[in-house]
Protein backbone atom coordinates (compact mmCIF):
# COMPACT_ATOMS: atom_id res chain seq x y z
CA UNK A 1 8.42 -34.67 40.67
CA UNK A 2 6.03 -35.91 37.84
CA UNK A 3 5.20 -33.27 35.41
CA UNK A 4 1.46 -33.05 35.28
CA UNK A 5 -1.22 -31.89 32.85
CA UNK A 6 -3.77 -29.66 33.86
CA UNK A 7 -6.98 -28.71 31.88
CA UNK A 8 -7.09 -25.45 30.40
CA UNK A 9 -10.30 -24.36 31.93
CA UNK A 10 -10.73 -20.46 30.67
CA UNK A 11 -13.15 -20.13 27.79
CA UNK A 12 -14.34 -24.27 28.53
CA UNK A 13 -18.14 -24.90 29.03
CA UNK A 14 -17.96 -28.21 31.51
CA UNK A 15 -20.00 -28.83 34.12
CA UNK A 16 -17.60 -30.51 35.89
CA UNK A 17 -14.28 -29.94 38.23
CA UNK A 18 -11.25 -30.98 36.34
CA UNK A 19 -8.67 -33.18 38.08
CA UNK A 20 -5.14 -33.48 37.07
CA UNK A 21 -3.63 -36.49 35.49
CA UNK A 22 0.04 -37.83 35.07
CA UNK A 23 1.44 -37.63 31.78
CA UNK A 24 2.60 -41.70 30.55
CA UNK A 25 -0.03 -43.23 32.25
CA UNK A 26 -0.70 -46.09 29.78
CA UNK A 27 3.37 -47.12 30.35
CA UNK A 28 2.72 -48.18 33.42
CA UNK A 29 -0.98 -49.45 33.00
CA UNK A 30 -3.10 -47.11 34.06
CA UNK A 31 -6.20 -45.81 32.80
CA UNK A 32 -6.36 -42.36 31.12
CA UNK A 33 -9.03 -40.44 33.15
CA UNK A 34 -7.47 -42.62 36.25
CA UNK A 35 -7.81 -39.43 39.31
CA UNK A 36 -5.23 -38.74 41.30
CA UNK A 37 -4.40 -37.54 44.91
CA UNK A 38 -6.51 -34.15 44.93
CA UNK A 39 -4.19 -31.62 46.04
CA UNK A 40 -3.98 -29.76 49.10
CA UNK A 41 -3.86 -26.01 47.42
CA UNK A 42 -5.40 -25.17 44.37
CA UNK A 43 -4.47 -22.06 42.72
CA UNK A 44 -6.91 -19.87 40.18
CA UNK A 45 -4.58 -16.47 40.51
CA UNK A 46 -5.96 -14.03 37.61
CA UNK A 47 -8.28 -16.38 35.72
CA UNK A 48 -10.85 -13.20 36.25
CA UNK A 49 -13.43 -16.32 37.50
CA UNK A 50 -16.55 -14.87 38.07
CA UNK A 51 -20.02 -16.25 39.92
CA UNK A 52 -20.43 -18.52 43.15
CA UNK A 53 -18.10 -20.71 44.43
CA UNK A 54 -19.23 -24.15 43.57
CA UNK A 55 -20.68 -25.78 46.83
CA UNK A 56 -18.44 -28.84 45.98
CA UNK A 57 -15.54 -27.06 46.89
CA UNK A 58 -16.94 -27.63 50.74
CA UNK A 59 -16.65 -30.98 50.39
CA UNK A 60 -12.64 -31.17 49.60
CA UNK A 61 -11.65 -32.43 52.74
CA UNK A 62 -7.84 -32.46 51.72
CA UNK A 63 -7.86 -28.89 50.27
CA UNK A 64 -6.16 -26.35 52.90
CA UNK A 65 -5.41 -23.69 50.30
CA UNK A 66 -7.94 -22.02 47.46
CA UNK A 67 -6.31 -18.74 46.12
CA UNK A 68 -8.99 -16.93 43.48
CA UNK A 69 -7.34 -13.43 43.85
């Protein structure tokens, strides 16, 4: 399996969900910010989130799994 880079979302101020992006990209022609499959299970385990759970989140048809404990 591809390694992958995630963004390190803690103490970051965007306004937007971050995808995940395979590392070498440009070796085999690909764009930098090109998106990937969205994965089925996303995991958040003790990033002490705190707030509402985006309403976008609904709209991830291929997510089965969202652990925020």
């Amino acid at each position: 399996m591809e390694s992958l880079i995630s963004r390190n979302i803690s103490f970051d101020e965007a306004t937007e969900f971050p995808f995940f992006i395979k590392r070498n990209q440009s070796a085999r022609g690909m764009q930098n910010n090109q998106i990937l499959s969205f994965p089925s299970s996303l995991d958040f385990t003790d990033n002490m989130l705190t707030g509402q759970i985006p309403p976008e989140l609904r709209d991830l048809e291929q997510l089965h799994r969202l652990d925020l404990k």
